[in-house]
C-alpha atoms as a PDB file:
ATOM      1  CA  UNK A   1     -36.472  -3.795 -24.256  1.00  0.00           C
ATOM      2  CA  UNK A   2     -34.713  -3.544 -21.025  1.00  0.00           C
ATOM      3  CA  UNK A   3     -35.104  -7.289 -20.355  1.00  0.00           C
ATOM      4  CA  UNK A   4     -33.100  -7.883 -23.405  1.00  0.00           C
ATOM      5  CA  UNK A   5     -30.427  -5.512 -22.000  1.00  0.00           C
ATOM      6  CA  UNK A   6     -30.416  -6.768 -19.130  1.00  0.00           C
ATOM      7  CA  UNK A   7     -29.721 -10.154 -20.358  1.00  0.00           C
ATOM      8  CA  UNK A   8     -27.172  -8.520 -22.660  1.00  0.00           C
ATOM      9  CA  UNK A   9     -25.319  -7.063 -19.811  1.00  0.00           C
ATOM     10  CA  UNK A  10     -25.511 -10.401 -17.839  1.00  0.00           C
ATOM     11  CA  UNK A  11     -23.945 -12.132 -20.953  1.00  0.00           C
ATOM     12  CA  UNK A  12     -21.551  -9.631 -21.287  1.00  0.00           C
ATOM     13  CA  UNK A  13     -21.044  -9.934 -17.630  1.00  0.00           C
ATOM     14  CA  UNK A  14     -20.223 -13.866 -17.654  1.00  0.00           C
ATOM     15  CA  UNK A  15     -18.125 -13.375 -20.792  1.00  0.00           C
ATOM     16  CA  UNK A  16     -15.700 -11.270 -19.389  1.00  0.00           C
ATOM     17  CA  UNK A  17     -15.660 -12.883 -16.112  1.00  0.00           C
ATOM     18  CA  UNK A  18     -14.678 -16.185 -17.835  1.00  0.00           C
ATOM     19  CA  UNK A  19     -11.795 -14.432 -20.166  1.00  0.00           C
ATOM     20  CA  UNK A  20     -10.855 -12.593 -17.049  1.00  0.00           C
ATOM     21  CA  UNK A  21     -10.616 -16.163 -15.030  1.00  0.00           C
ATOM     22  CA  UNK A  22      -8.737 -17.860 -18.241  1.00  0.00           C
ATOM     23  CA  UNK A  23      -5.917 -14.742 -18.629  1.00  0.00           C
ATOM     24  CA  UNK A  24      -5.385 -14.308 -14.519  1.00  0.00           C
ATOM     25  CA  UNK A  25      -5.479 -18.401 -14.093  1.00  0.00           C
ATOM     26  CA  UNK A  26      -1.243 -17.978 -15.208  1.00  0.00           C
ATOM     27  CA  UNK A  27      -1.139 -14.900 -12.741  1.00  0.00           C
ATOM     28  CA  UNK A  28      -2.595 -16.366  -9.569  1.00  0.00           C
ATOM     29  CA  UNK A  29      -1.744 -19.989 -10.067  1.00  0.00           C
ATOM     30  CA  UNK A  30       1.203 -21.347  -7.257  1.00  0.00           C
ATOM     31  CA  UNK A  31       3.664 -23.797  -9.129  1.00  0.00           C
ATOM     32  CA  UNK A  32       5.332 -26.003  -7.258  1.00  0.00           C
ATOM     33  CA  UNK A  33       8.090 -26.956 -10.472  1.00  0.00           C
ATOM     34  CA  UNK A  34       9.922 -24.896 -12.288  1.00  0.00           C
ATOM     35  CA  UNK A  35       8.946 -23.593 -15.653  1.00  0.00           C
ATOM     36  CA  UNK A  36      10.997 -24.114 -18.768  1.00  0.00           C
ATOM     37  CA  UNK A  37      12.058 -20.659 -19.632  1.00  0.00           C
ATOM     38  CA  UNK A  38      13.370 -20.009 -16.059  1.00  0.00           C
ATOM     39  CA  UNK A  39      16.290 -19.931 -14.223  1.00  0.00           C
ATOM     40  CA  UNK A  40      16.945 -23.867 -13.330  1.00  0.00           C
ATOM     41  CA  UNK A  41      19.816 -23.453 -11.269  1.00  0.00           C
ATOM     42  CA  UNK A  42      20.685 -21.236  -8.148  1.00  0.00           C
ATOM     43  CA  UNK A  43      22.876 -18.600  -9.472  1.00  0.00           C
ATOM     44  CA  UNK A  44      25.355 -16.300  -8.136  1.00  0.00           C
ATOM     45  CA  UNK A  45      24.411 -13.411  -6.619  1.00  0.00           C
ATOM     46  CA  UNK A  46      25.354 -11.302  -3.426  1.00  0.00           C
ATOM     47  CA  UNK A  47      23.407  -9.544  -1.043  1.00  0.00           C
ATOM     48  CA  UNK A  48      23.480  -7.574   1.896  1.00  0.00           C
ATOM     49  CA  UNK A  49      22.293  -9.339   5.037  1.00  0.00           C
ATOM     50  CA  UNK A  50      19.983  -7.201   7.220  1.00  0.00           C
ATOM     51  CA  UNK A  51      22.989  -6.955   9.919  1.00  0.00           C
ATOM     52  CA  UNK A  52      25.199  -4.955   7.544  1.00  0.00           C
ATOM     53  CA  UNK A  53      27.147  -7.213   6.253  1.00  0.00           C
ATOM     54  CA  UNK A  54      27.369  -9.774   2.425  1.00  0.00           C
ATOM     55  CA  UNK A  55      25.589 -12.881   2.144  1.00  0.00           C
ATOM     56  CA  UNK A  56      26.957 -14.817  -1.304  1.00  0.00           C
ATOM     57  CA  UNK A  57      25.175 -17.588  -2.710  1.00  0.00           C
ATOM     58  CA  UNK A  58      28.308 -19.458  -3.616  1.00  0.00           C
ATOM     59  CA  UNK A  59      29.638 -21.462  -2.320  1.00  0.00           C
ATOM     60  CA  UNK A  60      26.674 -22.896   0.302  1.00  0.00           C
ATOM     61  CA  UNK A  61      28.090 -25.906   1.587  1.00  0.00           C
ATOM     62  CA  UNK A  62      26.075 -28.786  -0.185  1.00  0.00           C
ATOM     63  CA  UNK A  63      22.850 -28.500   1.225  1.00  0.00           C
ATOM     64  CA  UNK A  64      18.990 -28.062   0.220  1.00  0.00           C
ATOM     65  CA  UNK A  65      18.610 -24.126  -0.056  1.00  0.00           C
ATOM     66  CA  UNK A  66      15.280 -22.692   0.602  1.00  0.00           C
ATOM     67  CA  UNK A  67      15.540 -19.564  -0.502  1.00  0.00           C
ATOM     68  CA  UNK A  68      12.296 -17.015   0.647  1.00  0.00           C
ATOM     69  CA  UNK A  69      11.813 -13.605  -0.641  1.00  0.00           C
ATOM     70  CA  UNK A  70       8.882 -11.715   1.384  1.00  0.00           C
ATOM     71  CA  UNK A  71       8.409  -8.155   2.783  1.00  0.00           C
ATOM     72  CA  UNK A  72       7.380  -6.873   6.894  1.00  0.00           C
ATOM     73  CA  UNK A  73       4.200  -5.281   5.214  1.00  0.00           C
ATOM     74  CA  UNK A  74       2.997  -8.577   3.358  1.00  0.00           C
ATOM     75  CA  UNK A  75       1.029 -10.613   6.219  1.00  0.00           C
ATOM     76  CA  UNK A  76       0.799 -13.878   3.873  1.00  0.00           C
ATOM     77  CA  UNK A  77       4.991 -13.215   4.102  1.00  0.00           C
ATOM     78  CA  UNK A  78       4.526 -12.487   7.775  1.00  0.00           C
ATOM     79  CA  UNK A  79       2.601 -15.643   8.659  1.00  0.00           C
ATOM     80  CA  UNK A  80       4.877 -17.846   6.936  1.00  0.00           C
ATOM     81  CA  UNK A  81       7.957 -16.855   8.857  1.00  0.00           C
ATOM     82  CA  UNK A  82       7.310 -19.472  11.827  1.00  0.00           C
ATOM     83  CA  UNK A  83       7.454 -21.738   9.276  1.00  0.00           C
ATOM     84  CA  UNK A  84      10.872 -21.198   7.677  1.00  0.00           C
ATOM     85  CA  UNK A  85      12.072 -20.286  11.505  1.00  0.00           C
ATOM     86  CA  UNK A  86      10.672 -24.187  12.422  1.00  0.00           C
ATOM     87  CA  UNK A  87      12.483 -25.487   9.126  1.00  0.00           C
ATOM     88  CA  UNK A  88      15.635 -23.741  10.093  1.00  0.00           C
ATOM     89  CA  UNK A  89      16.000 -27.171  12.654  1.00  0.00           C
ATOM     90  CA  UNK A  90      16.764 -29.171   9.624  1.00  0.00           C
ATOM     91  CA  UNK A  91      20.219 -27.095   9.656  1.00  0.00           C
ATOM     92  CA  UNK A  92      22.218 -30.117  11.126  1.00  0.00           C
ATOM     93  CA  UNK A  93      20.448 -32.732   8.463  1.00  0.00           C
ATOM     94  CA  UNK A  94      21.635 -30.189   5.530  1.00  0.00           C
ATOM     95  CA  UNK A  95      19.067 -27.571   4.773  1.00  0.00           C
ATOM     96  CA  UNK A  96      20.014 -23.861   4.886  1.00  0.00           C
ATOM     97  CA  UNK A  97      16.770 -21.354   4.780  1.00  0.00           C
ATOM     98  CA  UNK A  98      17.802 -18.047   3.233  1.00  0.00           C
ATOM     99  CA  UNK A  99      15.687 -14.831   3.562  1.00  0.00           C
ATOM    100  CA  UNK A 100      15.410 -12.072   1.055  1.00  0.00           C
ATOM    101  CA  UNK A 101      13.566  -9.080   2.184  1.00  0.00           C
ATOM    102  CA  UNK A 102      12.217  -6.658  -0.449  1.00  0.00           C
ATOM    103  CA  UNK A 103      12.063  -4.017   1.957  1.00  0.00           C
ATOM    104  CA  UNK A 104      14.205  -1.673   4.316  1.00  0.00           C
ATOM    105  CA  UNK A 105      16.766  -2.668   6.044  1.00  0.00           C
ATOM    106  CA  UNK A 106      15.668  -1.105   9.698  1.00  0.00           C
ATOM    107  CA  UNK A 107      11.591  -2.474   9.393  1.00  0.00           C
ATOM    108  CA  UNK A 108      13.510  -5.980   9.129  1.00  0.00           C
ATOM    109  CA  UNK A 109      15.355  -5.506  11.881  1.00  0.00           C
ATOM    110  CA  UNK A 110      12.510  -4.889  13.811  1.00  0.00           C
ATOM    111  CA  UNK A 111      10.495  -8.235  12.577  1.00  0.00           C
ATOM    112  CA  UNK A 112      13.473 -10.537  12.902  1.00  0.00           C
ATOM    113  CA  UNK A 113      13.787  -9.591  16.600  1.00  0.00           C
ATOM    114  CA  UNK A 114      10.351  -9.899  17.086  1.00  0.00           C
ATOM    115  CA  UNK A 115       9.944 -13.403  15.664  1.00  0.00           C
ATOM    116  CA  UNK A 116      13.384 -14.594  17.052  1.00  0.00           C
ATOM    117  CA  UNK A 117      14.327 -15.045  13.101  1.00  0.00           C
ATOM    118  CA  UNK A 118      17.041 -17.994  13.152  1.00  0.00           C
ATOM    119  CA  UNK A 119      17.890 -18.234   9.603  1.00  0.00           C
ATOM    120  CA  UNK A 120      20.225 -16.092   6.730  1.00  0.00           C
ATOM    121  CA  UNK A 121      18.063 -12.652   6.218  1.00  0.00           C
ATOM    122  CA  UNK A 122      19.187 -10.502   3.547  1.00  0.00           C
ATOM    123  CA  UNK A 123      17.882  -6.630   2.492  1.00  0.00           C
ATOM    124  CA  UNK A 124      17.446  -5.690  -1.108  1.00  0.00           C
ATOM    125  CA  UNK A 125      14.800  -3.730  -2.955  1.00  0.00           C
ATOM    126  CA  UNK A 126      16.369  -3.838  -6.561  1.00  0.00           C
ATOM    127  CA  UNK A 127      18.690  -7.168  -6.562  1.00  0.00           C
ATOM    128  CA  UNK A 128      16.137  -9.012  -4.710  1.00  0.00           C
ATOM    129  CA  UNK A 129      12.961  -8.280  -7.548  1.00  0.00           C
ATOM    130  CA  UNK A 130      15.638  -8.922 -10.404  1.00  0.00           C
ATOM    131  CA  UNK A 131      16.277 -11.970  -8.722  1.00  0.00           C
ATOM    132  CA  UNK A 132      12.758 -13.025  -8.153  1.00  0.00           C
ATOM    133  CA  UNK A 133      12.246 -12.138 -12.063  1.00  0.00           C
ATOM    134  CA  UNK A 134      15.164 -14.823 -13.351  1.00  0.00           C
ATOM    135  CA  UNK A 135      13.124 -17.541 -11.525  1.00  0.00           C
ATOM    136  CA  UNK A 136      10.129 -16.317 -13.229  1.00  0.00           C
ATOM    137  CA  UNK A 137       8.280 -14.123 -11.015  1.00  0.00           C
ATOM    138  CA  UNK A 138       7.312 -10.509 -11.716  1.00  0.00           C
ATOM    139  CA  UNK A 139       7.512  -9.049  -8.440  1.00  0.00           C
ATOM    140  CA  UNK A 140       4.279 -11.365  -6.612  1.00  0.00           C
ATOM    141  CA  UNK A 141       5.177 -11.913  -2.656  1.00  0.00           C
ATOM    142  CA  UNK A 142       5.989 -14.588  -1.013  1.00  0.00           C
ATOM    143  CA  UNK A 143       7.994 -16.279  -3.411  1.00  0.00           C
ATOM    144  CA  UNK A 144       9.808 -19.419  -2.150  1.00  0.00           C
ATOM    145  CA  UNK A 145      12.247 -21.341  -4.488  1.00  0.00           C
ATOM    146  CA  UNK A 146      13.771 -25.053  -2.913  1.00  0.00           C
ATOM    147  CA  UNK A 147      17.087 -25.811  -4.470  1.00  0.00           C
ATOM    148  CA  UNK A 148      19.300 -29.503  -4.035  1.00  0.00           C
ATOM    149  CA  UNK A 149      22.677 -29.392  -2.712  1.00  0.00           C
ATOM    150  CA  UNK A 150      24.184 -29.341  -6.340  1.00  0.00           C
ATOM    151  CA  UNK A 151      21.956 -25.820  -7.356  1.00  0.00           C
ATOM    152  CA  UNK A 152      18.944 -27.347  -9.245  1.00  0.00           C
ATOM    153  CA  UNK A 153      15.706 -25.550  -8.429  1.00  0.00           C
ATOM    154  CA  UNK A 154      13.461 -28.512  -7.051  1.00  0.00           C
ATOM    155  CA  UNK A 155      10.482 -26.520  -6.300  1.00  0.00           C
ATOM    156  CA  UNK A 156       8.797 -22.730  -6.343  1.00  0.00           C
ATOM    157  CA  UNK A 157       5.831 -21.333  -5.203  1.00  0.00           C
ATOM    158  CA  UNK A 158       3.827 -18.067  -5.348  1.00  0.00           C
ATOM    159  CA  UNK A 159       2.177 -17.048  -2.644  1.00  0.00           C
ATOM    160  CA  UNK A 160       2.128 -17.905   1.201  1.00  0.00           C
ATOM    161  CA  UNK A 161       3.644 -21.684   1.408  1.00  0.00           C
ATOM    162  CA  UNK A 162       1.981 -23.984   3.979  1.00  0.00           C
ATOM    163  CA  UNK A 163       2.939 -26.311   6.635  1.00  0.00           C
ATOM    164  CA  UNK A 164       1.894 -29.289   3.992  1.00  0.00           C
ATOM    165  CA  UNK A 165       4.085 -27.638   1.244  1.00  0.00           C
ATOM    166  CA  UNK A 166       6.861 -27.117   3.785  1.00  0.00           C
ATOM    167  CA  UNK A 167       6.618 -30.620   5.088  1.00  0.00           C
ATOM    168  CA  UNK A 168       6.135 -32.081   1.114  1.00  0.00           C
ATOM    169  CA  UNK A 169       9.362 -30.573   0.176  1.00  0.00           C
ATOM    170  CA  UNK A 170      11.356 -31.575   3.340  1.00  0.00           C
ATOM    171  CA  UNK A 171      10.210 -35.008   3.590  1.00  0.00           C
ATOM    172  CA  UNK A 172      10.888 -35.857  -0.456  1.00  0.00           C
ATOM    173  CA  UNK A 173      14.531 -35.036  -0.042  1.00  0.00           C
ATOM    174  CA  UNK A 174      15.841 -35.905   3.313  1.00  0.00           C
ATOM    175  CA  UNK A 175      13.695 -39.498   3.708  1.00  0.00           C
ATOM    176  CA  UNK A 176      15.216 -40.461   0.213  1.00  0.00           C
ATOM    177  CA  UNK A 177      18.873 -40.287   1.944  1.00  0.00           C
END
């Protein structure tokens, strides 16, 4: 008798971890393209930059726009910033790397002068996570969408983005120029 509940349990057990693994696959997964029912351009929207003063999407002077939203207390967010500090180079060659903070605006402060941030950092709690939710994304941290010159969304990614990723995504549009 307890063998067989025991092997109930364990069934029970495997069942659920494969429906659990099949319904969070769509949570965790990082997607590099942009799904369908998206936003599939880079709208308008205006923030405040951490600085104290606006930061407007439009018009940004035909270039690639990385655009990053992360937080100071999210370390995969943290370790990413060299990164997009190290991308920032690409300036000159057309690339603009845009930071949206969903966090405080004095805490941000704090980490940009830390880190020597180089790039466009804006502050928003609200705008920023209704932002993140038009391209698709619930709320998750780091988010980073990669838009061309003329506003299409080229690339997105949950999570913490990689050297590789950074590298993929720089390399496919400024060697095809």
């Amino acid at each position: 008798m307890r063998r067989s509940r025991m092997r109930l349990a364990y069934i029970a057990l495997v069942i659920l971890a494969i429906l659990g693994g099949y319904l969070g696959s769509d949570f965790l997964r990082s997607s590099d393209s942009p799904r369908p029912e998206t936003e599939q351009k880079l709208v308008y929207f205006q923030l405040p930059t951490s600085r104290g003063g606006q930061w407007s999407s439009s018009p940004v002077p035909a270039k690639v726009v990385l655009v990053n939203f992360w937080a100071t207390w999210c370390l995969p967010c943290r370790s990413e910033i060299p990164l997009l500090i190290a991308a920032q180079a690409y300036h000159n060659l057309g690339l603009q790397v845009v930071g949206i903070a969903i966090d405080d605006e004095e805490p941000v402060r704090r980490f940009e002068d830390e880190v020597g941030m180089n790039y466009i950092s804006l502050v928003s709690r609200i705008g920023g996570t209704e932002l993140m939710r038009r391209y698709g994304n619930p709320g998750h941290l780091p988010f980073t969408l990669v838009f061309s010159p003329e506003g299409i969304l080229l690339h997105r990614k949950t999570g913490e983005i990689s050297a590789s990723d950074l590298d993929h995504w720089l390399r496919r549009h400024f060697l095809k120029q």
